[in-house]
N, C-alpha and C. Protein backbone atom coordinates (compact mmCIF):
# COMPACT_ATOMS: atom_id res chain seq x y z
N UNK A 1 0.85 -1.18 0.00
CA UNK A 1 0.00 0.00 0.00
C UNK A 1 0.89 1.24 0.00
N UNK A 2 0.68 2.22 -0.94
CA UNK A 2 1.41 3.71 -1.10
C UNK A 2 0.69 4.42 -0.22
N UNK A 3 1.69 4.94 0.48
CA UNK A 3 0.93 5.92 1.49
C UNK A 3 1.44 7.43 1.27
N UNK A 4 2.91 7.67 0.39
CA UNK A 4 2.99 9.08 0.29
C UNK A 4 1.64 9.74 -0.66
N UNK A 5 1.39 10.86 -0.31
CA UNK A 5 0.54 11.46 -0.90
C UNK A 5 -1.04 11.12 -0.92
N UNK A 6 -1.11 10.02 0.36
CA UNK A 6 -2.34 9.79 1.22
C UNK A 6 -2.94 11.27 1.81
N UNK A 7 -4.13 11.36 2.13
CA UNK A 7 -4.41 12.23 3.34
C UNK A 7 -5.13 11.59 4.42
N UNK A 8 -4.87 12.05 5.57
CA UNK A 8 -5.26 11.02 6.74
C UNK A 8 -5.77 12.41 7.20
N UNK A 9 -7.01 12.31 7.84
CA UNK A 9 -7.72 13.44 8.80
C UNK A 9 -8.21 13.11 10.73
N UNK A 10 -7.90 14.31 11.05
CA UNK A 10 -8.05 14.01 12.51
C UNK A 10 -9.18 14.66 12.85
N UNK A 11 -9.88 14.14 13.25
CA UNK A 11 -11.80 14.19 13.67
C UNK A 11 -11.96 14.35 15.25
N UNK A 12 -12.75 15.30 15.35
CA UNK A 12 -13.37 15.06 16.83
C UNK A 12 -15.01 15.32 16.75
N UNK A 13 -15.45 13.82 17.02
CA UNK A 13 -16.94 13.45 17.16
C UNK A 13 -17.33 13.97 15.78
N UNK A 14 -16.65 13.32 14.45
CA UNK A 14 -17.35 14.18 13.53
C UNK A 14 -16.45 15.58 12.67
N UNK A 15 -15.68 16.26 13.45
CA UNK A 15 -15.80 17.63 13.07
C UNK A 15 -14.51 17.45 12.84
N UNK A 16 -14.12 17.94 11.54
CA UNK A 16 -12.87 17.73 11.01
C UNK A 16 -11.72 18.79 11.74
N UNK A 17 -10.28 18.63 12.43
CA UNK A 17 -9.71 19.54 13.55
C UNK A 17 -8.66 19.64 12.09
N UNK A 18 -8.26 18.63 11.50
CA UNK A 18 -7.03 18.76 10.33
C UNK A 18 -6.99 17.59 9.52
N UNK A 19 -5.73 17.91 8.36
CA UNK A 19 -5.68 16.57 7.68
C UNK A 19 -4.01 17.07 7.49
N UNK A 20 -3.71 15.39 7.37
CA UNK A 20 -1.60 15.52 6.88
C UNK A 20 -1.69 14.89 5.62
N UNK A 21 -0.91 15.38 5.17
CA UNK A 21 -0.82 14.95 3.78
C UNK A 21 0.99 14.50 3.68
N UNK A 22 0.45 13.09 3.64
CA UNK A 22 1.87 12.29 3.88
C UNK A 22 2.75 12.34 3.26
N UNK A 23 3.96 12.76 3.08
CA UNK A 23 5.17 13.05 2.40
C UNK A 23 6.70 11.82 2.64
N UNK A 24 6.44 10.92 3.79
CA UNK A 24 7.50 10.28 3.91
C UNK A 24 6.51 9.40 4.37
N UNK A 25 7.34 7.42 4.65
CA UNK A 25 6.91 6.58 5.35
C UNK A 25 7.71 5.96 5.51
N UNK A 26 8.22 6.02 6.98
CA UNK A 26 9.70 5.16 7.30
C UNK A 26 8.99 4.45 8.56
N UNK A 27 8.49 3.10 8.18
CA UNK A 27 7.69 1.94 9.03
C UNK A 27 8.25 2.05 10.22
N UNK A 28 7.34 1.84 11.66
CA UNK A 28 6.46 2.32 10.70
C UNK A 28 5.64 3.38 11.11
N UNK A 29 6.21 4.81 11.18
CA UNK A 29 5.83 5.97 11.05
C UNK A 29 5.59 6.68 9.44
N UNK A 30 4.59 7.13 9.70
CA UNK A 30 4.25 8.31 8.53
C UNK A 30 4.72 9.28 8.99
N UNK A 31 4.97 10.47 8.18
CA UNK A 31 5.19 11.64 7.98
C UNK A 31 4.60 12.80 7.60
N UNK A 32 4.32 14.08 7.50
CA UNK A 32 3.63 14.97 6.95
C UNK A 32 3.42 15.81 7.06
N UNK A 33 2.96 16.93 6.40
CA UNK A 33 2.59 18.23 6.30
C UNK A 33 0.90 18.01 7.37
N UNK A 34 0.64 19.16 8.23
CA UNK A 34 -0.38 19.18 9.10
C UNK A 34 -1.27 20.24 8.69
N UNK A 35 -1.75 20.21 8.15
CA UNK A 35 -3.07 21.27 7.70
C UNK A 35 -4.14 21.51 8.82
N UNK A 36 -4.14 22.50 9.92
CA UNK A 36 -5.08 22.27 10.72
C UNK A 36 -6.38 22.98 10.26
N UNK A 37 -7.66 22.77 10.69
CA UNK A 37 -8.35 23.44 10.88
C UNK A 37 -8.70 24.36 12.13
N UNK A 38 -9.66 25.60 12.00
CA UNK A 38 -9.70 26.21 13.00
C UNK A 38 -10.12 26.13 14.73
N UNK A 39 -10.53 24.81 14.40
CA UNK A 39 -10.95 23.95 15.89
C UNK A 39 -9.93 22.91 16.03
N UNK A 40 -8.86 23.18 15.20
CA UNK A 40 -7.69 22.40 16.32
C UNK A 40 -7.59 23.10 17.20
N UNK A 41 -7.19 24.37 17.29
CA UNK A 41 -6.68 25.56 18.25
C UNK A 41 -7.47 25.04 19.70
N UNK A 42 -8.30 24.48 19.90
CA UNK A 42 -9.04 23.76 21.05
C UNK A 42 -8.42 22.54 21.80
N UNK A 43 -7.65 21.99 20.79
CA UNK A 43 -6.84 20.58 21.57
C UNK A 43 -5.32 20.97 20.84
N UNK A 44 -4.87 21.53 20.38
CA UNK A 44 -3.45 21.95 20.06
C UNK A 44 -2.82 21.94 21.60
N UNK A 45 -3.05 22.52 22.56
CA UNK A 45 -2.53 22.02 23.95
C UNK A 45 -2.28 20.83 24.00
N UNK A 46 -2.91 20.20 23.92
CA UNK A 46 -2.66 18.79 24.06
C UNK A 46 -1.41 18.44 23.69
N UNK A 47 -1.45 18.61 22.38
CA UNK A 47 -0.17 17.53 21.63
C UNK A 47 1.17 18.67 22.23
N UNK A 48 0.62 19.55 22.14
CA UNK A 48 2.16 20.47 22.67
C UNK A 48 2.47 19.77 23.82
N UNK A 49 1.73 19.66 25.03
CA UNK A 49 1.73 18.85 26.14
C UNK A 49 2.55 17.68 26.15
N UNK A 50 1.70 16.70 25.45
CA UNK A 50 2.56 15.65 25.86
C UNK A 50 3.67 15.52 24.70
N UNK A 51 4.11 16.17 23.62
CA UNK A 51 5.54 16.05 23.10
C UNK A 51 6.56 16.77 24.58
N UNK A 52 5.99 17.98 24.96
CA UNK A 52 7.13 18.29 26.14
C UNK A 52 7.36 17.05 27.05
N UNK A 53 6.01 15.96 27.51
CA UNK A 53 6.64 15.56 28.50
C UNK A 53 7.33 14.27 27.88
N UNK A 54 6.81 14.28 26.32
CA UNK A 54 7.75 12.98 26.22
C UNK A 54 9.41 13.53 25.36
N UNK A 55 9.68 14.45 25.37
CA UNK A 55 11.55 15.01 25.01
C UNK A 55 11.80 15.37 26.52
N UNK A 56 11.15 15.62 27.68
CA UNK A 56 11.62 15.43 29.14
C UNK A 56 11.75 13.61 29.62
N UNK A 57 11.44 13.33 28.88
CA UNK A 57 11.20 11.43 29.44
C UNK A 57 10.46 11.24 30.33
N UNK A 58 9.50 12.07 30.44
CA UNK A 58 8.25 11.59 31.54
C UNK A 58 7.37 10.87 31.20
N UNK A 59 8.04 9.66 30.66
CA UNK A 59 7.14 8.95 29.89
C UNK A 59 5.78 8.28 30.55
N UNK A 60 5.64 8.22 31.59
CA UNK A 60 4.35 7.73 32.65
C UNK A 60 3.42 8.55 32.40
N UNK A 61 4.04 10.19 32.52
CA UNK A 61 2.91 11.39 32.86
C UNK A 61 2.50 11.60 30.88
N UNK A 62 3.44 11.20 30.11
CA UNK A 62 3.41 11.10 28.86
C UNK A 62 2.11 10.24 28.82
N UNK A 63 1.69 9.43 28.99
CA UNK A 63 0.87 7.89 28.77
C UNK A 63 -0.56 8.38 29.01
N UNK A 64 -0.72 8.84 30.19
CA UNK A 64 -1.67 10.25 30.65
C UNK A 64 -2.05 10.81 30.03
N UNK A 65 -0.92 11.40 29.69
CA UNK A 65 -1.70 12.92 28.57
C UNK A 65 -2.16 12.28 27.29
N UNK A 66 -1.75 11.44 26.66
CA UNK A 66 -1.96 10.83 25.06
C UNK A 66 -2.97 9.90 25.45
N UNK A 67 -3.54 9.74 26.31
CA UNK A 67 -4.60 8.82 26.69
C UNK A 67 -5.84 9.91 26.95
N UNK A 68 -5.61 10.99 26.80
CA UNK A 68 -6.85 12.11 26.73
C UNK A 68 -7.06 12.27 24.98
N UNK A 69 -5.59 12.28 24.21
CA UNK A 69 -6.48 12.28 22.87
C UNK A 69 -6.58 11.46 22.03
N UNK A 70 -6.52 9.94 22.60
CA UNK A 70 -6.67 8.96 22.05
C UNK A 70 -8.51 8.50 22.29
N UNK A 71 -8.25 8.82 23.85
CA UNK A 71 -9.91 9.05 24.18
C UNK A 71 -10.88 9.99 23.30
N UNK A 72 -10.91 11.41 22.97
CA UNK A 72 -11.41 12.25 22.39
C UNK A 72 -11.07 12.35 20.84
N UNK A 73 -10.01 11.91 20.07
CA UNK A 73 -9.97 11.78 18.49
C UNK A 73 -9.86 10.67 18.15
N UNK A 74 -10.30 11.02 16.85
CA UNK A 74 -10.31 9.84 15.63
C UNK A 74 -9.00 10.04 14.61
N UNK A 75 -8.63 9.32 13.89
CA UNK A 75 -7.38 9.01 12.72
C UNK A 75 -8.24 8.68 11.53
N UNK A 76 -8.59 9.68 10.30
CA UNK A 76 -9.29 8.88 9.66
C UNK A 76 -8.03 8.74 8.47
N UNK A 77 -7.86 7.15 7.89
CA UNK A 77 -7.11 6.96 6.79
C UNK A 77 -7.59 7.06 5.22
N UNK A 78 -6.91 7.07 4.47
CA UNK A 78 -7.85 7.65 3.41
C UNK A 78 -8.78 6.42 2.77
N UNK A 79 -8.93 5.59 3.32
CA UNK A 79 -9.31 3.70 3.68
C UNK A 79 -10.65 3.91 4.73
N UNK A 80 -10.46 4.52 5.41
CA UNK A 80 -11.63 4.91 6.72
C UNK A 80 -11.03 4.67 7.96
N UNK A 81 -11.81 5.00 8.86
CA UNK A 81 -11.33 5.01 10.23
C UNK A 81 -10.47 3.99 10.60
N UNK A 82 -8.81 4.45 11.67
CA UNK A 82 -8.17 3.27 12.10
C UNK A 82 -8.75 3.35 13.65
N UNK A 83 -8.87 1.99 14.14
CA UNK A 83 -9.11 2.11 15.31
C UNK A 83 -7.93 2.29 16.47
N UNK A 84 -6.57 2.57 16.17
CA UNK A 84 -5.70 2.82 17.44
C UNK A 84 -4.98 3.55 16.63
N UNK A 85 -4.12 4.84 17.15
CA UNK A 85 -3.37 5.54 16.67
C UNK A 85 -1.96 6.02 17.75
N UNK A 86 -0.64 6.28 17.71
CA UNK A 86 -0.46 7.42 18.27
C UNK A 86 -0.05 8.57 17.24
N UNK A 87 0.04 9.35 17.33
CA UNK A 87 -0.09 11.20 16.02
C UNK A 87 0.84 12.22 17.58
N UNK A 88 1.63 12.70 16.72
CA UNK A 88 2.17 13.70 17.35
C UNK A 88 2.35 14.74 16.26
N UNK A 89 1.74 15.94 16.88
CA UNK A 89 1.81 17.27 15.80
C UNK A 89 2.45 18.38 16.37
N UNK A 90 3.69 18.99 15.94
CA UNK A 90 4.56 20.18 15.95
C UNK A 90 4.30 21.41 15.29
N UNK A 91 3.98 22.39 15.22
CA UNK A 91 3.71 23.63 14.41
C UNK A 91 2.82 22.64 13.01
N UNK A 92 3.53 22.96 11.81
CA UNK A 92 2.95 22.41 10.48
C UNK A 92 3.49 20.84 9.76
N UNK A 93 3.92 19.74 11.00
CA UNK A 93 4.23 18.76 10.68
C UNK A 93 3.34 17.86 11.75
N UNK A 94 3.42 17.01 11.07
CA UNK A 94 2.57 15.13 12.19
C UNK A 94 3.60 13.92 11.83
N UNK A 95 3.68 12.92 12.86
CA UNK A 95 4.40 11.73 12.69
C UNK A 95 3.63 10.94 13.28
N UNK A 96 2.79 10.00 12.79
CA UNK A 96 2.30 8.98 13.58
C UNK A 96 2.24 7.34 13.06
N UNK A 97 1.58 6.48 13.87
CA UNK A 97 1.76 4.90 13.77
C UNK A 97 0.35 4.56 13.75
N UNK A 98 0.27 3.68 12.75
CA UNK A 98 -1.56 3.19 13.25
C UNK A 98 -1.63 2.03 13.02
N UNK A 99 -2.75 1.27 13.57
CA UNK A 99 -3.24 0.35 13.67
C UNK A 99 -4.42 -0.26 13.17
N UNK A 100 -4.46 -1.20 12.17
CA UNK A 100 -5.97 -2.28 12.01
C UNK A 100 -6.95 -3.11 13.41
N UNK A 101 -5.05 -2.85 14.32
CA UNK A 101 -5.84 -3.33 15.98
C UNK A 101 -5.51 -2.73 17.09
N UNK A 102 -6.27 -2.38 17.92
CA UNK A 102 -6.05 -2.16 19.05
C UNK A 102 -4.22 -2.34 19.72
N UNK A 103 -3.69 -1.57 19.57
CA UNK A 103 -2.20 -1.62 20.27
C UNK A 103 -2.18 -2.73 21.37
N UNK A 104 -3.09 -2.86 22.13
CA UNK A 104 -2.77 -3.88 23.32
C UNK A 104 -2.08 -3.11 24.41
N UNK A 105 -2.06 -4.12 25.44
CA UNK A 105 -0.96 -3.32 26.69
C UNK A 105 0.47 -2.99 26.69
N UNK A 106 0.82 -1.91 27.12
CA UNK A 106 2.05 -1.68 26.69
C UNK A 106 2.87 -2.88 27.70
């Protein structure tokens, strides 16, 4: 499956927050340009959040925070919804990993 030049969109309940438009895939992370929409600005905390606590190595309090927007968003692939994701977004880039299954326990 080609995934550069996919678009994958990030949903909350419905309401489109952004879409990346994939430019690299080094397995197995994607890559990409982050196009937000204007109701990211509502959970953009978030991901700022837990990238700080995970380049501090707080990786516990990390697990926490990404477990609030794993709870509250969706990953849609250009295939349809994945059901497990993790997505980390920086200013105008995303890197994330997804899943056909449920990640399981770490």
């Amino acid at each position: 499956m080609g995934y550069v030049g996919g678009v994958w969109r990030l949903v909350q309940g419905g309401e489109p927050l952004g879409g990346i438009v994939v430019d690299d895939a080094d397995f197995p992370w994607l890559h990409g340009r982050f196009v937000p929409t204007e109701a990211f600005a509502r959970v953009r905390p978030w991901f700022d959040e837990c990238l700080d606590l995970l380049e501090a190595e707080q990786f516990e309090r990390f697990d926490d925070c990404y477990d609030r927007i794993a709870a509250a968003l969706s990953l849609v692939s250009p295939s349809g919804p994945v059901p497990e994701f993790l997505l980390h977004v920086r200013d105008s880039r995303a890197w994330f990993r997804w899943s056909d299954t449920p990640f399981g326990p770490a």
